[in-house]
PDB file of N, CA and C in Angstrom:
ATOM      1  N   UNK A   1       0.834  -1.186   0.000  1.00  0.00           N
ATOM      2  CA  UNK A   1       0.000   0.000   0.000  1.00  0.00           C
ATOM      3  C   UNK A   1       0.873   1.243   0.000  1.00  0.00           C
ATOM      4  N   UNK A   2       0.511   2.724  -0.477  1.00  0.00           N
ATOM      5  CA  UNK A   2       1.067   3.764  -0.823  1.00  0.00           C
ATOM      6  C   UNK A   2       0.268   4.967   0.076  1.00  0.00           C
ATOM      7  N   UNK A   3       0.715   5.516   1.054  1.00  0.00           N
ATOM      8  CA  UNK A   3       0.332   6.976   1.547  1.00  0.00           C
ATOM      9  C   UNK A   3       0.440   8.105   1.314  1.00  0.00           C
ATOM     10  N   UNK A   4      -0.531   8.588   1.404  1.00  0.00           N
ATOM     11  CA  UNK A   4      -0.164  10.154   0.441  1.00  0.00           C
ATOM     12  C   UNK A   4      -0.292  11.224   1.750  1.00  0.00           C
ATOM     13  N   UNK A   5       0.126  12.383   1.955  1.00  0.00           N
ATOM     14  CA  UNK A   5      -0.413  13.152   2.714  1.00  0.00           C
ATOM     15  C   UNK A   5      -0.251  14.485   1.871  1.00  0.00           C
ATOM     16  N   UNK A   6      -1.260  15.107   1.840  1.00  0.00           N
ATOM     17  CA  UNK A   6      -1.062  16.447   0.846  1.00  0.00           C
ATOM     18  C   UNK A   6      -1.471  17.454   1.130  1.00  0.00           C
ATOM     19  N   UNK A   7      -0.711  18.442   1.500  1.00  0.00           N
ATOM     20  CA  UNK A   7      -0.468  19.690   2.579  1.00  0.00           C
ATOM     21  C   UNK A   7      -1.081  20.737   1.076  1.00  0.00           C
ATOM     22  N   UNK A   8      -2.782  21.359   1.287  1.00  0.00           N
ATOM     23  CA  UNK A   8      -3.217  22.230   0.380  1.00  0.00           C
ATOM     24  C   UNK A   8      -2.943  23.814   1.255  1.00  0.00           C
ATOM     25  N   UNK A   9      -2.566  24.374   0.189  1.00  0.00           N
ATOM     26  CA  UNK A   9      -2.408  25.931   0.699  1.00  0.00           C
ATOM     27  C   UNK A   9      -3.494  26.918  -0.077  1.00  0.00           C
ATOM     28  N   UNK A  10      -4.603  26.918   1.367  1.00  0.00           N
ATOM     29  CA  UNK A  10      -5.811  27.643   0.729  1.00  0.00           C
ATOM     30  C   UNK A  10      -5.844  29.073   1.119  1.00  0.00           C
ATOM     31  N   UNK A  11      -6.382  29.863  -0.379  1.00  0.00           N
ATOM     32  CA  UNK A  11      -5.776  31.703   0.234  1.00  0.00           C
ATOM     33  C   UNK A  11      -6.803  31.944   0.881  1.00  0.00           C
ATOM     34  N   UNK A  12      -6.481  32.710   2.000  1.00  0.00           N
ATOM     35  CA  UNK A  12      -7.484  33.368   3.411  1.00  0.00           C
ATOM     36  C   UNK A  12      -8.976  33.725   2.729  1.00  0.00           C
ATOM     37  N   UNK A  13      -9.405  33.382   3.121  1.00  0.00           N
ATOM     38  CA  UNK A  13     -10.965  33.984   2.689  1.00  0.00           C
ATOM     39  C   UNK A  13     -11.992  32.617   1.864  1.00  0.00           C
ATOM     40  N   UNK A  14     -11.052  32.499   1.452  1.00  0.00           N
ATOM     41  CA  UNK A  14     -11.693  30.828   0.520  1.00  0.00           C
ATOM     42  C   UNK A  14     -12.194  29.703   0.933  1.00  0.00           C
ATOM     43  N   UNK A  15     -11.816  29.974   2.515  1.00  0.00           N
ATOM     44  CA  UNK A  15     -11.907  28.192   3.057  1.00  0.00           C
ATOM     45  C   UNK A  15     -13.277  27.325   2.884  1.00  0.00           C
ATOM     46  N   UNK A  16     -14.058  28.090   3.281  1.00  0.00           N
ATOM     47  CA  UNK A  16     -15.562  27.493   3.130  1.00  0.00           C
ATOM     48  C   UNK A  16     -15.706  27.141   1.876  1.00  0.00           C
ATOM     49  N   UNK A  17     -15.540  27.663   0.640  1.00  0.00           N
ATOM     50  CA  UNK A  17     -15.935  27.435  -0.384  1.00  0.00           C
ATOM     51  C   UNK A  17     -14.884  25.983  -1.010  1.00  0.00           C
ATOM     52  N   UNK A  18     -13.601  26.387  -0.914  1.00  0.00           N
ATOM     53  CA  UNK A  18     -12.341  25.259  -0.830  1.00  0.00           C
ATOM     54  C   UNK A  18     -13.350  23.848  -0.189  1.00  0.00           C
ATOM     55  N   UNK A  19     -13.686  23.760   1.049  1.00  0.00           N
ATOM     56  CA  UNK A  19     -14.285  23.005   1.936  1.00  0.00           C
ATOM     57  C   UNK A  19     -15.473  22.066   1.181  1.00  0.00           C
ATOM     58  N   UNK A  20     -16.696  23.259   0.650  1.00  0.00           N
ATOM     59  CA  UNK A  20     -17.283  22.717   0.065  1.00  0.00           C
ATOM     60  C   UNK A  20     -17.336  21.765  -0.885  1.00  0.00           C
ATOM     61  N   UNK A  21     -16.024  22.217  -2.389  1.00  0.00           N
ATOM     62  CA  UNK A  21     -15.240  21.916  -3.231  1.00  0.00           C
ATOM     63  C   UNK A  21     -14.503  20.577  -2.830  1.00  0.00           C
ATOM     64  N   UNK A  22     -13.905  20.690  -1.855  1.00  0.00           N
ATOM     65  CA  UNK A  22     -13.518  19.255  -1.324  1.00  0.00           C
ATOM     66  C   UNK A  22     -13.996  18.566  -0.793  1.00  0.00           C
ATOM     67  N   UNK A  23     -14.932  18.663  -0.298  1.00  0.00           N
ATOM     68  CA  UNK A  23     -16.061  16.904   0.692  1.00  0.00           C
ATOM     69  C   UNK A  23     -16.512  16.505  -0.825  1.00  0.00           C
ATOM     70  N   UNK A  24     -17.077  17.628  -1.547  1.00  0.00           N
ATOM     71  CA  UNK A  24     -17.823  17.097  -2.656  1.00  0.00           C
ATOM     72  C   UNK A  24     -16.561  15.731  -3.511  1.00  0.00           C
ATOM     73  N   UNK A  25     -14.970  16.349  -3.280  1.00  0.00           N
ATOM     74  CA  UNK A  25     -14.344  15.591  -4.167  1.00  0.00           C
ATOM     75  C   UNK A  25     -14.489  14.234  -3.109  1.00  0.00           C
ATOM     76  N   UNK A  26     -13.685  14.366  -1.874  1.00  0.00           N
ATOM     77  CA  UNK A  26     -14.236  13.120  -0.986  1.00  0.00           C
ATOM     78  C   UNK A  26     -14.916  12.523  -1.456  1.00  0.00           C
ATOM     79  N   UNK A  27     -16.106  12.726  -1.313  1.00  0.00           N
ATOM     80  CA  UNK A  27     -17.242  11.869  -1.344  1.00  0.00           C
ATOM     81  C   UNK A  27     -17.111  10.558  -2.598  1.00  0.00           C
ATOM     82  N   UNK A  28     -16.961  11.799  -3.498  1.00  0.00           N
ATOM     83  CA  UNK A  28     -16.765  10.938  -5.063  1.00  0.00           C
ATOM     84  C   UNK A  28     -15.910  10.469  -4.987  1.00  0.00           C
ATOM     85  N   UNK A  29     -14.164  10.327  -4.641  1.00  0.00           N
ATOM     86  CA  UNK A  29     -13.328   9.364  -4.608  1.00  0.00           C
ATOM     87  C   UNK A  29     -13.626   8.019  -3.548  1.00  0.00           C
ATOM     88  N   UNK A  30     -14.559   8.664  -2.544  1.00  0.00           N
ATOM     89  CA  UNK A  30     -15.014   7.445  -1.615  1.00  0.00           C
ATOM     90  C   UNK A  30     -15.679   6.515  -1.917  1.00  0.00           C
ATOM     91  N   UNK A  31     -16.617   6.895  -3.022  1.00  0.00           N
ATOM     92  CA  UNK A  31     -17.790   6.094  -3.114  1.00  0.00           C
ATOM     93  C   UNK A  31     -17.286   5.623  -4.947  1.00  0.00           C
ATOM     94  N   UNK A  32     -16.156   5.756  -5.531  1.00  0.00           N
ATOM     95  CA  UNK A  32     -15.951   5.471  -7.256  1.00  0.00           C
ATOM     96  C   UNK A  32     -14.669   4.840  -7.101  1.00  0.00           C
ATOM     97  N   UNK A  33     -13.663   5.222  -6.313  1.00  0.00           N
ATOM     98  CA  UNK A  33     -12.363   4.660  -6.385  1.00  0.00           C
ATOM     99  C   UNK A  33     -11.758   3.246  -5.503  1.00  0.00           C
ATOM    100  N   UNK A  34     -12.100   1.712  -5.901  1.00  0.00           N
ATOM    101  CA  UNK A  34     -12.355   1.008  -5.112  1.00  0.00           C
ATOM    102  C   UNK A  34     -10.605   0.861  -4.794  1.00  0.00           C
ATOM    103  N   UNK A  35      -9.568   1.314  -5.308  1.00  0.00           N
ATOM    104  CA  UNK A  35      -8.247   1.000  -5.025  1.00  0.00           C
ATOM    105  C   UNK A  35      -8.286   1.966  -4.229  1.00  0.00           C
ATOM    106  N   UNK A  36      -8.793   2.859  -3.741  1.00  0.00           N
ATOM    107  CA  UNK A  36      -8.685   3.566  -2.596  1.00  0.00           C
ATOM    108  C   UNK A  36      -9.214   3.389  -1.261  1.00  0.00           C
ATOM    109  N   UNK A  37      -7.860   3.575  -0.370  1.00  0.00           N
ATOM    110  CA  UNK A  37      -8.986   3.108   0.742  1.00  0.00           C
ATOM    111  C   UNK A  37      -8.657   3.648   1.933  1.00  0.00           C
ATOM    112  N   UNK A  38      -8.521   4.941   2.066  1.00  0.00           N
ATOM    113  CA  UNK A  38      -8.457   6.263   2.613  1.00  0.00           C
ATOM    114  C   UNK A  38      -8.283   7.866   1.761  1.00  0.00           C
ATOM    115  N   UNK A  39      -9.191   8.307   2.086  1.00  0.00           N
ATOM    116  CA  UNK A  39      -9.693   9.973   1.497  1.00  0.00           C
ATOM    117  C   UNK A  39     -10.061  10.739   2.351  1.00  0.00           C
ATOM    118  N   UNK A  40      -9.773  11.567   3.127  1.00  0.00           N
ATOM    119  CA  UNK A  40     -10.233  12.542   4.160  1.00  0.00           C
ATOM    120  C   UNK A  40      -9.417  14.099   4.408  1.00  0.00           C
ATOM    121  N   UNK A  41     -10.262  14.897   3.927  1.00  0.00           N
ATOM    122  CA  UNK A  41      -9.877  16.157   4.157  1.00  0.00           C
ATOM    123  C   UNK A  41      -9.632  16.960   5.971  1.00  0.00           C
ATOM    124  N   UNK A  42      -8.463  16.725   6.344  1.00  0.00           N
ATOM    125  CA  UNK A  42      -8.107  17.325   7.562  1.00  0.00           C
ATOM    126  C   UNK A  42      -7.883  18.576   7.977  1.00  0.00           C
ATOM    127  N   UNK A  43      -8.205  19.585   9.097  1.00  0.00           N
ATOM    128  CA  UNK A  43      -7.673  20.776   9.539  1.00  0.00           C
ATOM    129  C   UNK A  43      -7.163  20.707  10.304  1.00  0.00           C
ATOM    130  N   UNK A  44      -5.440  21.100   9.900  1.00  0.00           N
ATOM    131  CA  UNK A  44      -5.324  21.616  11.451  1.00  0.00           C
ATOM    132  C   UNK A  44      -5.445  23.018  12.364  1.00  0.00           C
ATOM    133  N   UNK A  45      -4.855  22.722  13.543  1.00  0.00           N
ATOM    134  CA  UNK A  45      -5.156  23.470  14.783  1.00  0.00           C
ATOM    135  C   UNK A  45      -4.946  25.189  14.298  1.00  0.00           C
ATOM    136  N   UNK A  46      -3.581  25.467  13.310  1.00  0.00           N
ATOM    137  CA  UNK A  46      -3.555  26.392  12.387  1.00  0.00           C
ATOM    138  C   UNK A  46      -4.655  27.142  11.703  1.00  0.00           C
ATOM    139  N   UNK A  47      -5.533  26.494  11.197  1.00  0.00           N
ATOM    140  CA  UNK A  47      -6.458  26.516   9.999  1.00  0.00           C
ATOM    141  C   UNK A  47      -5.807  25.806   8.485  1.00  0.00           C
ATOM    142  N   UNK A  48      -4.771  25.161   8.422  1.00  0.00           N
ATOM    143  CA  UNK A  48      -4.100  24.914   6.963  1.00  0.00           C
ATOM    144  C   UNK A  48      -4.824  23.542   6.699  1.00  0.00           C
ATOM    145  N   UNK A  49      -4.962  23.237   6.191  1.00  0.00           N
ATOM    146  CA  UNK A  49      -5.620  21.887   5.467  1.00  0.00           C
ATOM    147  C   UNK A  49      -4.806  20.591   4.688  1.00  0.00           C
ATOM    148  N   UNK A  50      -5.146  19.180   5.223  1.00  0.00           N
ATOM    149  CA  UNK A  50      -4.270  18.204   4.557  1.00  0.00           C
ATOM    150  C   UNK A  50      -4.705  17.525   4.765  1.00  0.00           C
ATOM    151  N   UNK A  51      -5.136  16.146   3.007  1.00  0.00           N
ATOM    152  CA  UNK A  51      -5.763  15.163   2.601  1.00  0.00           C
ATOM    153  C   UNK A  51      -4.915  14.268   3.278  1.00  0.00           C
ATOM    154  N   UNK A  52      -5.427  13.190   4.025  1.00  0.00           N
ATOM    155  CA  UNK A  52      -4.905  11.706   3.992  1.00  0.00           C
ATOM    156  C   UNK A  52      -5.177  10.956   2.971  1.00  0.00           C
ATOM    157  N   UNK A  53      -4.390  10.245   2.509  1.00  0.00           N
ATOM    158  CA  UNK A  53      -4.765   9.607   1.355  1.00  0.00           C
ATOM    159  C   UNK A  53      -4.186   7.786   1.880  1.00  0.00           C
ATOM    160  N   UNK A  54      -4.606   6.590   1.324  1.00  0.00           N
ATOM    161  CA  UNK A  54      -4.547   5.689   1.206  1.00  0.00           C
ATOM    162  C   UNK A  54      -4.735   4.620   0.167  1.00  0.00           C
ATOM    163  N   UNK A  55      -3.751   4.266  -0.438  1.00  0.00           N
ATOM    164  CA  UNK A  55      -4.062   3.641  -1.840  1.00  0.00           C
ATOM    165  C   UNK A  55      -3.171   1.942  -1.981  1.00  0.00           C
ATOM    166  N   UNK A  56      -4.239   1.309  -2.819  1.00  0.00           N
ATOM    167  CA  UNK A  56      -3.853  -0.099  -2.833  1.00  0.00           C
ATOM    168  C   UNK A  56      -2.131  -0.138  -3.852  1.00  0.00           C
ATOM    169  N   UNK A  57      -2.345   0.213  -4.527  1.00  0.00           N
ATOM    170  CA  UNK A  57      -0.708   0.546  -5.411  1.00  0.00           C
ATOM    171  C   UNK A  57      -0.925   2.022  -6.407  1.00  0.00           C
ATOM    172  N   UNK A  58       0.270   1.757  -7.283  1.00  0.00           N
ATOM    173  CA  UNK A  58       0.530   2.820  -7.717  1.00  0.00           C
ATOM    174  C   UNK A  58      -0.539   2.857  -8.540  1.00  0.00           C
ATOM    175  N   UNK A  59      -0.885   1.872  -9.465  1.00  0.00           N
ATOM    176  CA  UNK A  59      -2.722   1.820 -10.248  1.00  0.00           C
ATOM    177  C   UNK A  59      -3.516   2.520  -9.898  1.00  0.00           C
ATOM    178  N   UNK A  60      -3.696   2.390  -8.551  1.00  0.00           N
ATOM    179  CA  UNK A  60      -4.980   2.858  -7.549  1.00  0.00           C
ATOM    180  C   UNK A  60      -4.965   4.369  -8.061  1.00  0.00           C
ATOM    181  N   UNK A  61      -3.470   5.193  -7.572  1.00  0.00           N
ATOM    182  CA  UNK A  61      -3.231   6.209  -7.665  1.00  0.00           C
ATOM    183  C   UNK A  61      -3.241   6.674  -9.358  1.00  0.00           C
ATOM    184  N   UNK A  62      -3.107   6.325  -9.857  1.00  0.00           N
ATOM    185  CA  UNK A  62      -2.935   6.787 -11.159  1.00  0.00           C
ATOM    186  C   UNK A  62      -4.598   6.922 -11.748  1.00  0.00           C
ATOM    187  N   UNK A  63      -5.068   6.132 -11.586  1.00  0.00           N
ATOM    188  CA  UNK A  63      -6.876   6.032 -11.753  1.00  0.00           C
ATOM    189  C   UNK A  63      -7.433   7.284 -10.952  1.00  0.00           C
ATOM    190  N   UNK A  64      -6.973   7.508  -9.915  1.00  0.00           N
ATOM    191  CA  UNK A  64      -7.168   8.645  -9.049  1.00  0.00           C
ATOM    192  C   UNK A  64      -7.443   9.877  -9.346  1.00  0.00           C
ATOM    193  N   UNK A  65      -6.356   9.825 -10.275  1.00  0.00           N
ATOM    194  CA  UNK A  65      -5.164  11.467 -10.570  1.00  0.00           C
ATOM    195  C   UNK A  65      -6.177  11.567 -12.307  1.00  0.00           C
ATOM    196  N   UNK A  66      -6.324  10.589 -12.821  1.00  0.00           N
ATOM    197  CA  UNK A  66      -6.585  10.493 -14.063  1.00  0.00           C
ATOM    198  C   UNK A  66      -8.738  10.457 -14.238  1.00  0.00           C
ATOM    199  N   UNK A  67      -9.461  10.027 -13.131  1.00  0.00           N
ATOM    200  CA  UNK A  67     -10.470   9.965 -13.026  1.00  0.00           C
ATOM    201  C   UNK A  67     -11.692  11.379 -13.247  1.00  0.00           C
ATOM    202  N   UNK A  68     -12.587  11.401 -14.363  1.00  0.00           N
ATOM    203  CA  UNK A  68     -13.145  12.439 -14.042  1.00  0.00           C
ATOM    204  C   UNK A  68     -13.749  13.865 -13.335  1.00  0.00           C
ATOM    205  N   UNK A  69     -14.037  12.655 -12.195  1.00  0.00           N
ATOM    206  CA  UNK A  69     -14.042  13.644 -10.866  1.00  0.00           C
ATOM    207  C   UNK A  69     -13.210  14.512 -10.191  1.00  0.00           C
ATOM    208  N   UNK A  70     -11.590  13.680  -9.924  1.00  0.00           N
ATOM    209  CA  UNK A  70     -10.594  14.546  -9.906  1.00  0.00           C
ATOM    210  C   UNK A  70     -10.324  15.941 -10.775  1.00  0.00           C
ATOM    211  N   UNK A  71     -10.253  15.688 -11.754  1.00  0.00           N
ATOM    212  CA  UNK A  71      -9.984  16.531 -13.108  1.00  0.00           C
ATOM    213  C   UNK A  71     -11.276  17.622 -12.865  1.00  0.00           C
ATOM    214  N   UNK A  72     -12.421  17.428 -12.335  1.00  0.00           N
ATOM    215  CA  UNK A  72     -13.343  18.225 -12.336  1.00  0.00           C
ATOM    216  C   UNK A  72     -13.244  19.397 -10.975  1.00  0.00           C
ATOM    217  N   UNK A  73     -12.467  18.988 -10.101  1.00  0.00           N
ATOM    218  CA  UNK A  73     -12.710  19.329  -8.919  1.00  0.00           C
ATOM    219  C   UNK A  73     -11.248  20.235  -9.103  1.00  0.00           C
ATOM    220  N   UNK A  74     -10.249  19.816  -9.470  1.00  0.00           N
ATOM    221  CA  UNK A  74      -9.352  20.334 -10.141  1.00  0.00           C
ATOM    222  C   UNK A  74      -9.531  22.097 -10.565  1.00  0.00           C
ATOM    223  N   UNK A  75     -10.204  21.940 -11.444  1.00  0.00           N
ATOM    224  CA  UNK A  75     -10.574  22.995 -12.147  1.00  0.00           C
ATOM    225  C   UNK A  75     -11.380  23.955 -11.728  1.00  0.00           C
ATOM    226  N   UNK A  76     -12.046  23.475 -10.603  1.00  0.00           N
ATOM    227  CA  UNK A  76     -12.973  24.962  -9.170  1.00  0.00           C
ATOM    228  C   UNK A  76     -12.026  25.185  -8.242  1.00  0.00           C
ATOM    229  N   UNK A  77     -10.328  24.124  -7.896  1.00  0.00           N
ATOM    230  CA  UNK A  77      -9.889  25.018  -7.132  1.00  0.00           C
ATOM    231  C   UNK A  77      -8.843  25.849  -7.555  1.00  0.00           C
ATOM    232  N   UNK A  78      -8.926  26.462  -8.621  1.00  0.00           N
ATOM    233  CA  UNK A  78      -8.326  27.070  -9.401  1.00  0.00           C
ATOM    234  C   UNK A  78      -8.199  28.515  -8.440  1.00  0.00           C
ATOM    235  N   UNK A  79      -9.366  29.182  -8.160  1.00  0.00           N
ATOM    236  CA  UNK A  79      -9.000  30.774  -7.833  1.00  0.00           C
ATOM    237  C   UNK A  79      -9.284  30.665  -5.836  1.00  0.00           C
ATOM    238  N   UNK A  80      -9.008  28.999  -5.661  1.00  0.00           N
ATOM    239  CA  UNK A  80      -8.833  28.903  -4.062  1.00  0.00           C
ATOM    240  C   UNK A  80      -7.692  28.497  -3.598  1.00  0.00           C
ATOM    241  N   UNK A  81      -6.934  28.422  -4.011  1.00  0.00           N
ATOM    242  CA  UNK A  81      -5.540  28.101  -3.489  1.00  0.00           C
ATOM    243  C   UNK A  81      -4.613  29.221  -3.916  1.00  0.00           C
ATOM    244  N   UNK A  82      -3.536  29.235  -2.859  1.00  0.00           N
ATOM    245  CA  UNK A  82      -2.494  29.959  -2.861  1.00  0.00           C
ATOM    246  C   UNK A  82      -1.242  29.561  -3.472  1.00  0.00           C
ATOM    247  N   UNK A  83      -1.071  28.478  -3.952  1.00  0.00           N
ATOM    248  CA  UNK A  83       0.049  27.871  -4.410  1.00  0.00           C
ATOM    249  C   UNK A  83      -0.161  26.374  -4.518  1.00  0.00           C
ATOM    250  N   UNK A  84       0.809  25.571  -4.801  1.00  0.00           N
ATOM    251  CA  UNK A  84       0.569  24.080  -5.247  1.00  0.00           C
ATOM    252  C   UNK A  84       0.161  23.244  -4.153  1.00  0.00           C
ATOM    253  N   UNK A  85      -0.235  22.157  -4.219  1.00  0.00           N
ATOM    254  CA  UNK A  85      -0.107  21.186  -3.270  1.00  0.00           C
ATOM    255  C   UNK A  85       1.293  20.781  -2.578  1.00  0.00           C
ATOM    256  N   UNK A  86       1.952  20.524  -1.557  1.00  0.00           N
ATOM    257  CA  UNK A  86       3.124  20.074  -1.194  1.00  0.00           C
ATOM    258  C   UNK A  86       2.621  18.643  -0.911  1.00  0.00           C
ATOM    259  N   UNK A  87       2.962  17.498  -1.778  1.00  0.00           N
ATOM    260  CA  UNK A  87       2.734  16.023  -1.474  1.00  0.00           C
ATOM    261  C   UNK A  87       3.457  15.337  -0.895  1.00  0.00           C
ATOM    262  N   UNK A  88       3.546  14.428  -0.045  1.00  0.00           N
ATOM    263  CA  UNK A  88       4.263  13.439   0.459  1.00  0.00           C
ATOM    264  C   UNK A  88       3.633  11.634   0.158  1.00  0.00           C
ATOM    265  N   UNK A  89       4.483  11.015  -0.114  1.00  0.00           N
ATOM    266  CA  UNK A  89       4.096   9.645  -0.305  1.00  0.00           C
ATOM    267  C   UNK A  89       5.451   9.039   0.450  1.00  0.00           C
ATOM    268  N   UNK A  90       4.571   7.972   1.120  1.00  0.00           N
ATOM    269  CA  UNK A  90       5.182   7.257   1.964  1.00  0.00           C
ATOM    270  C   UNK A  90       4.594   5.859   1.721  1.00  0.00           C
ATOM    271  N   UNK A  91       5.644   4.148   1.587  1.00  0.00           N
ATOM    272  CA  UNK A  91       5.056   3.104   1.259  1.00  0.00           C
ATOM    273  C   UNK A  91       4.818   2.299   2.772  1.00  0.00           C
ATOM    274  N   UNK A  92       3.735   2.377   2.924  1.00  0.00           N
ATOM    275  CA  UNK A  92       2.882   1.559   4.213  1.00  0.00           C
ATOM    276  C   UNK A  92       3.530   0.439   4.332  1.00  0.00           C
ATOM    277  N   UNK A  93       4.265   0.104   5.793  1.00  0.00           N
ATOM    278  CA  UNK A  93       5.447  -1.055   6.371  1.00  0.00           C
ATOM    279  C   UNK A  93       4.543  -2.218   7.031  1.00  0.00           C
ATOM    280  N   UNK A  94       3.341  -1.171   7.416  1.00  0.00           N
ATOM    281  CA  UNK A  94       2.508  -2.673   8.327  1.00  0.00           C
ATOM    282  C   UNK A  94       1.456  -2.332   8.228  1.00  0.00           C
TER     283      UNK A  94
END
């Protein structure tokens, strides 16, 4: 299995709408992506925001990245973020 953790940098004022924008993507990777098997949008104590991610292999992920929904959700957080995603992947030991 493959972990993702992905540190989003949302610009001040946006969050709610960002928020909205993202459960909606949740939801749809939860309920379409069966190689996935963790999706959850986190806050921290800050206010900054970061996806857990959990995926069966690199397939999983690539179906992910490449899936309609992604690509759609993609494209509304266009004027809510401040800069890129910072990703981390890490390969699950146990």
């Amino acid at each position: 299995m493959i972990a993702v953790i992905a540190k989003l940098n949302v610009k001040p004022g946006c969050e709610k709408e960002f928020e909205a924008t993202m459960l909606n993507l949740v939801s749809d990777v939860n309920e379409n992506e069966p190689g996935n098997h963790l999706y959850k949008l986190c806050k921290k104590a800050d206010g900054n925001y970061v996806v857990m991610e959990l995926y069966e292999d690199q397939a999983a992920i690539t179906a992910h990245g490449e899936s309609a929904h992604f690509k759609a959700a993609g494209a509304k957080f266009g004027g809510l973020m401040a800069g890129a995603p910072e990703i981390t992947r890490m390969d699950v030991v146990g």
